[in-house]
Protein backbone atom coordinates (compact mmCIF):
# COMPACT_ATOMS: atom_id res chain seq x y z
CA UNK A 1 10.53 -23.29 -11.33
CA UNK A 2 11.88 -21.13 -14.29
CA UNK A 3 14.73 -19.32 -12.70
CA UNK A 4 15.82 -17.22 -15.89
CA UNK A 5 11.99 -16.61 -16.13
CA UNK A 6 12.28 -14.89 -12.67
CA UNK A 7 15.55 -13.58 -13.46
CA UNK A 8 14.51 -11.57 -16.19
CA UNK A 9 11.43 -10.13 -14.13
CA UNK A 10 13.88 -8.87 -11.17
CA UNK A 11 16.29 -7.31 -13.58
CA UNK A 12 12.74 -5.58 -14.61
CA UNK A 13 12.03 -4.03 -11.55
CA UNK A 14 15.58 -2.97 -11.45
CA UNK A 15 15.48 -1.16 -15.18
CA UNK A 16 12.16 0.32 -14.32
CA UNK A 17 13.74 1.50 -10.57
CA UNK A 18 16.42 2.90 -12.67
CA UNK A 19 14.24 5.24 -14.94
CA UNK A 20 12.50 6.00 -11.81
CA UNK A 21 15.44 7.88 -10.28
CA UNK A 22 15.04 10.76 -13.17
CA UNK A 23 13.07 12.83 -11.11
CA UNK A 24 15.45 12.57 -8.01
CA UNK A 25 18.06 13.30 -9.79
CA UNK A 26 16.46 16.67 -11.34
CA UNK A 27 15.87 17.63 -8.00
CA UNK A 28 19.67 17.04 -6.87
CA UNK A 29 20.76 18.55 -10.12
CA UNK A 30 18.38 21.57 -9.19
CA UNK A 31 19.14 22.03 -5.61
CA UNK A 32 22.92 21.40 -6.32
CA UNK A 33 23.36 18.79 -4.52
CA UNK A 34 26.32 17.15 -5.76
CA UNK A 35 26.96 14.18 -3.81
CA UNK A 36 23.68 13.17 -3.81
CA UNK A 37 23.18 13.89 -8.03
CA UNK A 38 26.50 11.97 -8.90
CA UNK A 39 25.12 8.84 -6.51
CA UNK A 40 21.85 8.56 -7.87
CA UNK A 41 23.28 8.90 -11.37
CA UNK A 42 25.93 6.54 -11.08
CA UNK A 43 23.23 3.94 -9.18
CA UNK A 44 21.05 4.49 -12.40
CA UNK A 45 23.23 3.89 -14.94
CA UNK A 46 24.33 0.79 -12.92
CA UNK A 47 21.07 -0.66 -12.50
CA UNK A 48 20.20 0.07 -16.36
CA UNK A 49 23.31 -2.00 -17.15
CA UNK A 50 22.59 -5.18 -14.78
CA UNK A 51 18.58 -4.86 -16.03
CA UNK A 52 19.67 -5.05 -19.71
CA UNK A 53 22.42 -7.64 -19.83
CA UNK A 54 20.60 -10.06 -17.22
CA UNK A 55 17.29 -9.80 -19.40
CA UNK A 56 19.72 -9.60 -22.88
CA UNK A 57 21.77 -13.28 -21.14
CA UNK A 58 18.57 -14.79 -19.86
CA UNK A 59 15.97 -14.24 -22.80
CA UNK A 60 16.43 -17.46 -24.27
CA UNK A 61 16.10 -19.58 -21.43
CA UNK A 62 12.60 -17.71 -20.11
CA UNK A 63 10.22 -20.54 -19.56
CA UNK A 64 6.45 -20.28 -18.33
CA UNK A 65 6.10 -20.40 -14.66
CA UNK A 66 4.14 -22.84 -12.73
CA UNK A 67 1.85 -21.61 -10.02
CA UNK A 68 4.71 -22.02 -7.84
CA UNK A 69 7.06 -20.19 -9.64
CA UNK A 70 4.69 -17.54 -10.14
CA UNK A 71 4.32 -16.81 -6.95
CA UNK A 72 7.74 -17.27 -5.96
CA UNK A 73 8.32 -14.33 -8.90
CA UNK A 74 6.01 -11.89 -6.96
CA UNK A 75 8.74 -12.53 -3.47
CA UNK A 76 11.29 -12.05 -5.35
CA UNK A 77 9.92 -8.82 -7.76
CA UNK A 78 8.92 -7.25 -4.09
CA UNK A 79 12.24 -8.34 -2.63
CA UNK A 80 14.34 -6.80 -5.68
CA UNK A 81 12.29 -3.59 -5.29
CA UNK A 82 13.30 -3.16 -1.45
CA UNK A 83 16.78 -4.28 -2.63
CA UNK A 84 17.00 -1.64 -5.33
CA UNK A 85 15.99 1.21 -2.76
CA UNK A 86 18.29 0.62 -0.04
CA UNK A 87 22.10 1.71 -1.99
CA UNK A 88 21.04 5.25 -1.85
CA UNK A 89 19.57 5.93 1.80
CA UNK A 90 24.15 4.67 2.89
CA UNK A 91 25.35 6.75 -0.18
CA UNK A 92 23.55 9.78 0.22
CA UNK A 93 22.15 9.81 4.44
CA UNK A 94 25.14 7.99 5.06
CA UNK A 95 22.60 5.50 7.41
CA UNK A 96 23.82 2.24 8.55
CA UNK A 97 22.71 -1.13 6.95
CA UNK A 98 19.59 -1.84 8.94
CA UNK A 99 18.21 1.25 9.36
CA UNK A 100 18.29 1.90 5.44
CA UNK A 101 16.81 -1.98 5.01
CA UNK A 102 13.58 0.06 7.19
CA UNK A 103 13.69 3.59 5.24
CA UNK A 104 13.81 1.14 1.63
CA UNK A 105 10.81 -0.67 2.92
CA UNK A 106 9.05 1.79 4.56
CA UNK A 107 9.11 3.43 1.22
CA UNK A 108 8.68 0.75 -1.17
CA UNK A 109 5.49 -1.07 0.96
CA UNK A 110 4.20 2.86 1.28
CA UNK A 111 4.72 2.64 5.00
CA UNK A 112 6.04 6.29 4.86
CA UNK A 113 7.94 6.46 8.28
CA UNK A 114 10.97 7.29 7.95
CA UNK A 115 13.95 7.63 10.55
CA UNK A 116 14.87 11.73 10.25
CA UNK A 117 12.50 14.38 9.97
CA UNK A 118 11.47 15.70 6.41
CA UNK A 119 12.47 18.71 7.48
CA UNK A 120 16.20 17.12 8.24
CA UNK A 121 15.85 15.80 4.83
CA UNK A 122 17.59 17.12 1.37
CA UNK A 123 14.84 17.89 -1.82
CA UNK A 124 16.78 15.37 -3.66
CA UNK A 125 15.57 12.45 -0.87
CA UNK A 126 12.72 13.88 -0.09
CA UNK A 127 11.48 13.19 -3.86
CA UNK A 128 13.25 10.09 -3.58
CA UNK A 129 11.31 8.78 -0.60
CA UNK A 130 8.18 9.55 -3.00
CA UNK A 131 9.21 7.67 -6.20
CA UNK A 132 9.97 4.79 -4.75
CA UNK A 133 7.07 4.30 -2.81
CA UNK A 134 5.23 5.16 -6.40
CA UNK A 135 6.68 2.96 -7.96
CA UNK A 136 5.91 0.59 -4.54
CA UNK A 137 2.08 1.34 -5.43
CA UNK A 138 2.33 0.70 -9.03
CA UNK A 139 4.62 -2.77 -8.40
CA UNK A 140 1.23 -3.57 -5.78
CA UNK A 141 -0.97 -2.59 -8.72
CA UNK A 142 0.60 -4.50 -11.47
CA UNK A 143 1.05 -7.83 -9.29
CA UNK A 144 -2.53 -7.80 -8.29
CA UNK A 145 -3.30 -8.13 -11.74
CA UNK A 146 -0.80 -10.93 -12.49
CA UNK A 147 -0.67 -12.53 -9.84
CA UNK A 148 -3.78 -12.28 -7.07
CA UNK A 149 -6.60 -11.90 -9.48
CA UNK A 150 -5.77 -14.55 -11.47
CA UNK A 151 -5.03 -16.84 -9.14
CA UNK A 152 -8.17 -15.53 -6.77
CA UNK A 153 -5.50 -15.59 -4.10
CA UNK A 154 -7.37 -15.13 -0.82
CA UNK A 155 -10.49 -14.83 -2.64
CA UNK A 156 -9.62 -11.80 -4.61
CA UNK A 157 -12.54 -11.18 -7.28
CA UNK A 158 -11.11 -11.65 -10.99
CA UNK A 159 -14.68 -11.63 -13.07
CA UNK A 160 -13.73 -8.38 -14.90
CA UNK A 161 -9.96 -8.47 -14.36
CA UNK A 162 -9.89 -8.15 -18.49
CA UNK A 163 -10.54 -4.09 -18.03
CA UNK A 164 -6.77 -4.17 -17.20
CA UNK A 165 -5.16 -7.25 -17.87
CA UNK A 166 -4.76 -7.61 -21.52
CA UNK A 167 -2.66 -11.56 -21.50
CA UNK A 168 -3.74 -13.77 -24.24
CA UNK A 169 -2.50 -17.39 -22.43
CA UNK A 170 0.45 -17.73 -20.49
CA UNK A 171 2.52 -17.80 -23.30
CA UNK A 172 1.49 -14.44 -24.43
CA UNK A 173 1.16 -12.54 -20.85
CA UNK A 174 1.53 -8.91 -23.04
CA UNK A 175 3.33 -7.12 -19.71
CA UNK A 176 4.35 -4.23 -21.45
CA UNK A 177 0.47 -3.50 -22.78
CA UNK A 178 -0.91 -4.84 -19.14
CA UNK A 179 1.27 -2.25 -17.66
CA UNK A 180 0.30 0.51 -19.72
CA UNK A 181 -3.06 0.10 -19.00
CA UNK A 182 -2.45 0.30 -15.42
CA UNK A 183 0.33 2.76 -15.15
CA UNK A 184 -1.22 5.30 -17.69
CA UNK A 185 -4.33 5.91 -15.66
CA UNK A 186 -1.94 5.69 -12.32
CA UNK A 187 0.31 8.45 -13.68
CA UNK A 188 -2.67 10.74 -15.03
CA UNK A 189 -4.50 10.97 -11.62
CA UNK A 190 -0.89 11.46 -10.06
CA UNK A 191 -0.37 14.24 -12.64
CA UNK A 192 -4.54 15.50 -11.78
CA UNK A 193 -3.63 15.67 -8.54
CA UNK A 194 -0.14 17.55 -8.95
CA UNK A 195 -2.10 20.14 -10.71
CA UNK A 196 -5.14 20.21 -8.12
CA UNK A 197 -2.86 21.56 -5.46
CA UNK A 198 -0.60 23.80 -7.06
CA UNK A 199 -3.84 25.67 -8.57
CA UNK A 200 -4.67 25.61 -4.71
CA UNK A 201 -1.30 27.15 -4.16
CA UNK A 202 1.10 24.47 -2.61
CA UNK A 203 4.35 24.85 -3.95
CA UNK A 204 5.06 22.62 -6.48
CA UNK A 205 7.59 20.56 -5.25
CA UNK A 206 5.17 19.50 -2.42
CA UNK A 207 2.31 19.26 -4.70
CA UNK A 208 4.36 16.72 -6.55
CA UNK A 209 5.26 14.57 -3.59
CA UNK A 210 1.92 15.12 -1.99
CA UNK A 211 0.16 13.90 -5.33
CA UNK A 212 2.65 10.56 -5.76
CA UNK A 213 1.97 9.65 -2.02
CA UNK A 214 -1.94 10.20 -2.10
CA UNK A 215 -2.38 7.49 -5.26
CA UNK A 216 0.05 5.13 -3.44
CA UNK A 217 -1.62 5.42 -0.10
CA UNK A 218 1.83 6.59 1.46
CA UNK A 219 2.00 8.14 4.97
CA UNK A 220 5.14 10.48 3.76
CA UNK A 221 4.68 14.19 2.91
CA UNK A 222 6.01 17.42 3.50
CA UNK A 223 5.64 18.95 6.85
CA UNK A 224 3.05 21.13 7.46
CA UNK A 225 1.88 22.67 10.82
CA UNK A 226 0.20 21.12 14.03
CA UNK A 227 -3.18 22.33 12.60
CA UNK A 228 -2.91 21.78 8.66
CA UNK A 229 -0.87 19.27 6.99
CA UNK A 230 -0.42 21.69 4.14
CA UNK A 231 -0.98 24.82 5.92
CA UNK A 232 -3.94 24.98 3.33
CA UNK A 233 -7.47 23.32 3.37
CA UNK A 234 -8.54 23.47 0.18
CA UNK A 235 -5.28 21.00 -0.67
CA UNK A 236 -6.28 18.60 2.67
CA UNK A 237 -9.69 18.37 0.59
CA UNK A 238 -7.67 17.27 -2.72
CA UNK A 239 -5.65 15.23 -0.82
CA UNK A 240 -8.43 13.22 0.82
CA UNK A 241 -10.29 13.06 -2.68
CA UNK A 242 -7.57 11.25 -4.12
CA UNK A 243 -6.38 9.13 -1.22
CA UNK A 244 -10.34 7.86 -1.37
CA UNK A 245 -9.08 7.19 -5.59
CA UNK A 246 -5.65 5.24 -3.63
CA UNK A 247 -7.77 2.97 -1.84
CA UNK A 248 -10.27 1.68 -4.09
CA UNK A 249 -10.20 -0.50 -7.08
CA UNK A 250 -8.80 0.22 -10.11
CA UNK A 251 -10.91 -2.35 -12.03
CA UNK A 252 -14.38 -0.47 -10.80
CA UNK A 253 -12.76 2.90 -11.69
CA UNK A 254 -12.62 1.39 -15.51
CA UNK A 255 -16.35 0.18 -15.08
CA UNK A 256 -17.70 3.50 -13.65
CA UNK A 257 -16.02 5.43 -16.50
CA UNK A 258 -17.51 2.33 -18.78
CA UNK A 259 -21.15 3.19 -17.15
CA UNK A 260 -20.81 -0.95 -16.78
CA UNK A 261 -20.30 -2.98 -13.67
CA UNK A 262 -23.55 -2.98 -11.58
CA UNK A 263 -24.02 -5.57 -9.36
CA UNK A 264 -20.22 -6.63 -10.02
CA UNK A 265 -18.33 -7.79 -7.06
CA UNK A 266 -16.09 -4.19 -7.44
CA UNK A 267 -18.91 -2.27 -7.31
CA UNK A 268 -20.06 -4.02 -4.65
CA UNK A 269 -17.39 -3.28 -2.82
CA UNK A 270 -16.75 0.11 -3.85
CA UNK A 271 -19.94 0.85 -2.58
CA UNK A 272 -19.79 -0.85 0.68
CA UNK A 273 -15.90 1.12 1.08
CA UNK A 274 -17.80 4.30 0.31
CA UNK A 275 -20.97 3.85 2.75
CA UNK A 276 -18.21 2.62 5.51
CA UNK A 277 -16.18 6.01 5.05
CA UNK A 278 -19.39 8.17 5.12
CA UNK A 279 -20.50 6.63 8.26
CA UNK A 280 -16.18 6.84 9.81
CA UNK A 281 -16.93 10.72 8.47
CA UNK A 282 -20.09 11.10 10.68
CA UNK A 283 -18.46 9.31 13.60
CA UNK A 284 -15.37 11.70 12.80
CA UNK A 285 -17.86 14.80 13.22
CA UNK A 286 -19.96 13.45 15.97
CA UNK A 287 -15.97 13.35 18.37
CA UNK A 288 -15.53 16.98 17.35
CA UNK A 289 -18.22 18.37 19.17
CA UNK A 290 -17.80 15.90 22.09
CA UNK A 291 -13.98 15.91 21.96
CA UNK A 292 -12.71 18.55 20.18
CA UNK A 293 -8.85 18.83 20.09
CA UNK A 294 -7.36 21.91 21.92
CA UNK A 295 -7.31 24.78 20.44
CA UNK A 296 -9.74 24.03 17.46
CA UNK A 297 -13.37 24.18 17.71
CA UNK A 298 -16.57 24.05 15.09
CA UNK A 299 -15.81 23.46 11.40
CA UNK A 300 -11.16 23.71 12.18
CA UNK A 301 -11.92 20.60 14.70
CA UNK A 302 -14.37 18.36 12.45
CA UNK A 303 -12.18 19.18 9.51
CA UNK A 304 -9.16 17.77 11.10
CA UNK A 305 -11.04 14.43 12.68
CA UNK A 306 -12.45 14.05 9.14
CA UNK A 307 -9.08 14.17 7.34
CA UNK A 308 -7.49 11.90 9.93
CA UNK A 309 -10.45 9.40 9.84
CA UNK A 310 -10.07 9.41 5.61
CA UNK A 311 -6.73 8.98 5.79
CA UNK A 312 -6.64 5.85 8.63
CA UNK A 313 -9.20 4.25 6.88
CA UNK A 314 -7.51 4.51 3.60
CA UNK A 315 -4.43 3.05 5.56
CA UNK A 316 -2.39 6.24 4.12
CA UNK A 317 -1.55 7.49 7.78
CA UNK A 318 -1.25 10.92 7.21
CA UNK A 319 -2.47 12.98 10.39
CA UNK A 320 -2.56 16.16 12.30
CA UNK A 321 -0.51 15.12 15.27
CA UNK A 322 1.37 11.77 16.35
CA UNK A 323 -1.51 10.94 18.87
CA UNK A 324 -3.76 10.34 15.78
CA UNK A 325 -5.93 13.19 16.25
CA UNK A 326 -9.13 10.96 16.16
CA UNK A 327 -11.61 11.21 20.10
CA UNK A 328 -12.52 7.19 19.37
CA UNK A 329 -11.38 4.10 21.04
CA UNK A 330 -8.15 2.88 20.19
CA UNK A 331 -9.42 -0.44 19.66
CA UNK A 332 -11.74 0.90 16.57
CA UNK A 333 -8.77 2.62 15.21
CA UNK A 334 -6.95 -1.04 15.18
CA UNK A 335 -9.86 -2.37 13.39
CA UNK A 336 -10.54 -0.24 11.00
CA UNK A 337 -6.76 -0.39 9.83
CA UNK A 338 -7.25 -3.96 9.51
CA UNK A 339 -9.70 -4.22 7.16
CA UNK A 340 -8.19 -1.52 4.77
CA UNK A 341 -8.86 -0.28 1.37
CA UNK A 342 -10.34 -2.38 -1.55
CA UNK A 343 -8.58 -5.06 -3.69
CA UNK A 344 -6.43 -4.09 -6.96
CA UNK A 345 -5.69 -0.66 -4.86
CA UNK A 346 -2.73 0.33 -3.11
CA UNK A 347 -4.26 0.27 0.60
CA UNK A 348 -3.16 -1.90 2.89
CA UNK A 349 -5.24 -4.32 5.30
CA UNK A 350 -6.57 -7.69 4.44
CA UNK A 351 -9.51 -5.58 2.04
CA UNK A 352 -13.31 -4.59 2.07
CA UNK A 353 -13.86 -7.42 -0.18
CA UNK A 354 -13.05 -10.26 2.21
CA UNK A 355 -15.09 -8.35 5.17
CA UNK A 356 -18.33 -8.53 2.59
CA UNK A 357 -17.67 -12.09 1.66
CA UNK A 358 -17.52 -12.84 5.28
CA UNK A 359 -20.47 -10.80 6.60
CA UNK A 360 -22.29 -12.60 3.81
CA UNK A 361 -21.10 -15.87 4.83
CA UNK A 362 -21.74 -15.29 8.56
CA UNK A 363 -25.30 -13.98 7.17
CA UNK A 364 -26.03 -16.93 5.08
CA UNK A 365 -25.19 -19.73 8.18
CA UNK A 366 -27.31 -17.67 10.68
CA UNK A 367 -30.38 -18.32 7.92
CA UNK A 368 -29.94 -21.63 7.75
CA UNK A 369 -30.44 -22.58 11.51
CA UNK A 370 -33.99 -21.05 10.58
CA UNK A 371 -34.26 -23.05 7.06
CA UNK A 372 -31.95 -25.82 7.47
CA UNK A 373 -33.06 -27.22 3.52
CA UNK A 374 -32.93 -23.80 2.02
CA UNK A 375 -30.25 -22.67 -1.48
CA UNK A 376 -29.05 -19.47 -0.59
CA UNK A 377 -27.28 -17.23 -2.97
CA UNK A 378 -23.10 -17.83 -2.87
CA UNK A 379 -23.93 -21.15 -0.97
CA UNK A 380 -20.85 -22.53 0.41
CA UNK A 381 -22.86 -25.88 0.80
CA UNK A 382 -24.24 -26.07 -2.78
CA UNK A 383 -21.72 -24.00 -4.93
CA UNK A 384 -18.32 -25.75 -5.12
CA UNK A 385 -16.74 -22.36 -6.07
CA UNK A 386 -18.45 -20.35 -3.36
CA UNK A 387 -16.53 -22.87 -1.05
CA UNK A 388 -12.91 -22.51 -2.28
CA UNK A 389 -13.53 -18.52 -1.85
CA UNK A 390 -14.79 -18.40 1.78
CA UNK A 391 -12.33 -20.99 2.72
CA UNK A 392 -9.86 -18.83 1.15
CA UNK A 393 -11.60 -15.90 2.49
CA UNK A 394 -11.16 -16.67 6.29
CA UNK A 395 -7.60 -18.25 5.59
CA UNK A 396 -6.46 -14.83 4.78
CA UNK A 397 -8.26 -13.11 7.63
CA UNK A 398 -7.08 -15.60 10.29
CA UNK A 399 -3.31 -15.64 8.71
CA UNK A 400 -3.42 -11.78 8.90
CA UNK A 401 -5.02 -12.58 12.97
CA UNK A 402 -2.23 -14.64 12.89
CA UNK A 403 0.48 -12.12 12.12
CA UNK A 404 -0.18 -9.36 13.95
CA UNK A 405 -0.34 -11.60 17.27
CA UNK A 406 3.18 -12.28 16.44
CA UNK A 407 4.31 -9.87 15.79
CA UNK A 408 2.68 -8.30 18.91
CA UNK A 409 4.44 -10.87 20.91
CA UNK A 410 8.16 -10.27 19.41
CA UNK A 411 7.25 -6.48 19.79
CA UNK A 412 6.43 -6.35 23.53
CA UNK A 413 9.22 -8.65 23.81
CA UNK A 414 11.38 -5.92 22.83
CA UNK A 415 10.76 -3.89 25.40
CA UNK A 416 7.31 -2.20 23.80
CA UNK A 417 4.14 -1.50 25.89
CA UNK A 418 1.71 -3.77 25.27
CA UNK A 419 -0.63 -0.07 23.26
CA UNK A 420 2.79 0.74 21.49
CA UNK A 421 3.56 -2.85 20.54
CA UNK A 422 -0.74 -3.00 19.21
CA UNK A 423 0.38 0.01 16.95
CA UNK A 424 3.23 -1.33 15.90
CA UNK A 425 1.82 -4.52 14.55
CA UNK A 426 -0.70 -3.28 12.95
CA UNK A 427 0.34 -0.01 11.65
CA UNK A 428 3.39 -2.48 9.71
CA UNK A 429 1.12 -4.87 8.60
CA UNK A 430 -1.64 -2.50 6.92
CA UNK A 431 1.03 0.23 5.99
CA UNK A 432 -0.09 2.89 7.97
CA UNK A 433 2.57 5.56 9.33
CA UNK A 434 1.15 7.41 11.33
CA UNK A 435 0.19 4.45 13.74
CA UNK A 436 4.31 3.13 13.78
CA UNK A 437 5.25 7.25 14.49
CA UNK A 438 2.64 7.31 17.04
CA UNK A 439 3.74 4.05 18.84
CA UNK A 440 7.43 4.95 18.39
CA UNK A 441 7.57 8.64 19.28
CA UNK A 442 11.40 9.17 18.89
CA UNK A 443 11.24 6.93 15.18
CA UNK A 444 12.60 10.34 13.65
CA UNK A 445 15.69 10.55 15.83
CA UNK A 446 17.01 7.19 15.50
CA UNK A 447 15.87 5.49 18.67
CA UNK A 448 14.13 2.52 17.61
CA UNK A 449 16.06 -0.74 17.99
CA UNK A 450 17.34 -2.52 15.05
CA UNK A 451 15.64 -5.39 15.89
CA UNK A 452 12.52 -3.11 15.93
CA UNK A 453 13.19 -2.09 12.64
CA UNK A 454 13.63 -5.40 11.16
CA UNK A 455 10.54 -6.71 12.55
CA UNK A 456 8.37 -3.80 11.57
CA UNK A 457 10.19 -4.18 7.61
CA UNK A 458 9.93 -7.93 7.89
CA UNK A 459 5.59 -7.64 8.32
CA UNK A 460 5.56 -4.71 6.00
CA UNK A 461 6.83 -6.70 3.49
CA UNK A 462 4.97 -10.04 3.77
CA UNK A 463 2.08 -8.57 4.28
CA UNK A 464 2.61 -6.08 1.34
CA UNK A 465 2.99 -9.57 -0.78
CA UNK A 466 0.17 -10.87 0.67
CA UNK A 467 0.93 -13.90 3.49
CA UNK A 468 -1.10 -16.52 0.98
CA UNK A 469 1.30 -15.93 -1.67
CA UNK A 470 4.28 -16.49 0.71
CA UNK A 471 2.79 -19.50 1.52
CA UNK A 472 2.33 -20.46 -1.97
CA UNK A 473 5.79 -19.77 -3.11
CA UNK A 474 6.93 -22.21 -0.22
CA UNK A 475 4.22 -25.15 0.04
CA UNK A 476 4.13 -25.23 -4.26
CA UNK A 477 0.42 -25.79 -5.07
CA UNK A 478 -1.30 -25.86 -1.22
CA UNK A 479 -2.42 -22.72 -0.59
């Protein structure tokens, strides 16, 4: 299976988690926060020295890795990530095992729920919080391109994966120029962003975390009040720009600034993402006049529906208020969640791309009870490959059916209402906060079970690694 092979790529994850915690630990340095500077340093350095002498001890012995193993690697790069996170939330918050196994997922999957307020929270954790779930976006990036594209794992479109994926065979994968290609641009919007709001006038530590949680679709940011996030519109505008960049493909962001790519299957689905959120923006509109929320009428009310509709159909779960803040059926707001962002982004949700190849597939059986001997374009019956991606397709979308009924069921029987224990599942398996906070109104103050909390990290996670590639990793080759 290649163990030193995977070896060397967890001790990866844990030198790149280590030069992560620089900005943290500015912060703690800055704030003078002593306890929680001289833990994060120490953790550093430690992880630096376990990265470089597993990866120095197991260099010779890296082997290619077999579908299998491959697979397998992405489990156990996710796994090391969580792993990495959780030493700091019992160091520093002083939380107890399981409930810092939650805050490290939450974090790393870009959940963003956390189990104390921000405002209870130190500078040095809040930042914290915000790299790791970064870095969570970037790990989601960078696996997408080595691992689901390649391997079209649940159907995944890979015809122009070369824009960002720069491996010559499997012999010569090139990470470190792969990863620069993705991380760069990644890091320059984060930066664009950054800048956007503090020339708005948030204050720049906010405009920081703000900016690292919009391009990783992450539900966790500064507290504002109950009628701006921000306290500032022009920044809810930025913020909604770039959580639109979060959610779709990072592949058709190289073709539009290529002027290539028409009539690819990213634009296609960029497109189709784009039309969907235009019409969720009029539907957002159209509940402000009917419904507005107290208090707020005209443009204050359609503003805030707008923002919350953006940011629940990007699966970043950022809102006004707990109750969502959105006048439409509950039901549509579980849907929508669902389906997610676009693939090779750092949404959630099982992906627009799989709802297109599904509508088309639905399409193209409804025309052939009217011509029964006709070729249609991506012909299941006729095109071999066309097959293996709609069976593929639906595999994912009934495994992710499949999921979320369970993990209805364990949820309700934990003493959830049936609404709460709807939110639960599917705000943890598409990585949306605000749908967990909303279903779990005393998350913040520590009364959510532990076996609540496991469950909820447990779907995060295997969702967040994609439930064919679990499958993968365990059944070898059927997948």
């Amino acid at each position: 299976m290649g163990l030193p092979t995977i070896g060397i790529l967890s001790a990866g994850v844990f030198g790149v988690f280590a030069l992560s915690l620089v900005l943290p630990l500015f912060v703690a340095l800055v704030e003078g926060n002593w306890r929680a500077l001289e833990a994060i340093f120490l953790v550093g350095i430690g992880y630096g020295f376990l990265s470089a002498v597993t990866i120095l001890s197991l260099s010779r012995r890296a082997r290619t890795l077999n579908r299998a193993g491959v697979f397998t690697a992405a489990i156990v790069v996710w796994l090391s990530l969580i792993a990495a996170a959780v030493p700091l939330f019992v160091l520093i918050e002083g939380q107890p095992l399981i409930p810092a196994i939650f805050e490290a997922t939450s974090a790393a999957v870009t959940l963003g729920s956390t189990l104390r307020p921000p405002a209870d929270m130190s500078p040095s954790m809040i930042f914290y919080r915000a790299t790791v779930a970064w870095v969570g976006g970037l790990t989601t990036l960078t696996l997408a391109v080595y691992v689901l594209g390649p391997y079209r794992v649940g159907g995944i479109p890979n015809a122009n994966l070369r824009q960002v994926q720069h491996a010559r065979t499997e012999n010569d994968p090139r990470i470190l120029v792969t990863l620069q290609s993705i991380a760069v641009p990644y890091l320059t919007l984060t930066i664009a962003c950054a800048m956007l709001l503090i020339i708005v006038r948030v204050p720049a530590d906010d405009a920081i975390v703000v900016a690292m949680s919009m391009l990783s679709t992450n539900g966790f940011v500064p507290p504002g009040s109950t009628t701006s996030v921000l306290d500032n519109r022009l920044a809810e505008f930025i913020m909604m720009i770039f959580m639109l960049v979060g959610a779709t493909s990072i592949i058709w962001h190289r073709l539009l600034v290529g002027r290539s790519g028409e009539g690819s299957r990213e634009h296609d689905e960029g497109m189709l993402y784009l039309t969907a959120i235009a019409l969720l923006v009029g539907v957002a509109v159209l509940a402000s006049i009917l419904a507005p929320p107290e208090g707020l009428q005209g443009f204050e009310s359609a503003f805030n529906y707008v923002f919350d509709m953006i940011s629940i159909a990007t699966t970043t779960g950022v809102t006004h208020d707990q109750q969502l803040g959105i006048a439409i059926p509950f039901e549509a707001i579980l849907i929508i969640v669902f389906i997610g962002g676009c693939s090779y982004s750092t949404s959630g949700g099982i992906k627009a791309f799989r709802l297109l190849t599904m509508l088309k597939h639905v399409g193209n059986e409804l025309d052939r009870l009217v011509y029964p001997s006709a070729i249609l374009r991506d012909d299941v019956q006729y095109d071999t490959q066309q097959r293996i991606i709609a069976k593929s397709v639906w595999s994912t979308f009934f495994l992710g059916v499949l999921a979320v009924t369970i993990a209805l069921l364990i949820f309700a029987a934990q003493g959830h209402s049936l609404p709460s224990a709807m939110a639960l599942a599917a705000g943890a398996f598409s990585q949306v906060g605000n749908l967990v906070d909303s279903a779990v109104p005393g998350l913040s103050q520590g009364v959510a079970s532990d076996s609540t909390l496991l469950t909820m990290s447990a779907l995060a996670a295997v969702a967040r690694m994609e439930i064919l590639v679990v499958l993968a990793a365990i059944t070898g080759n059927r997948w």
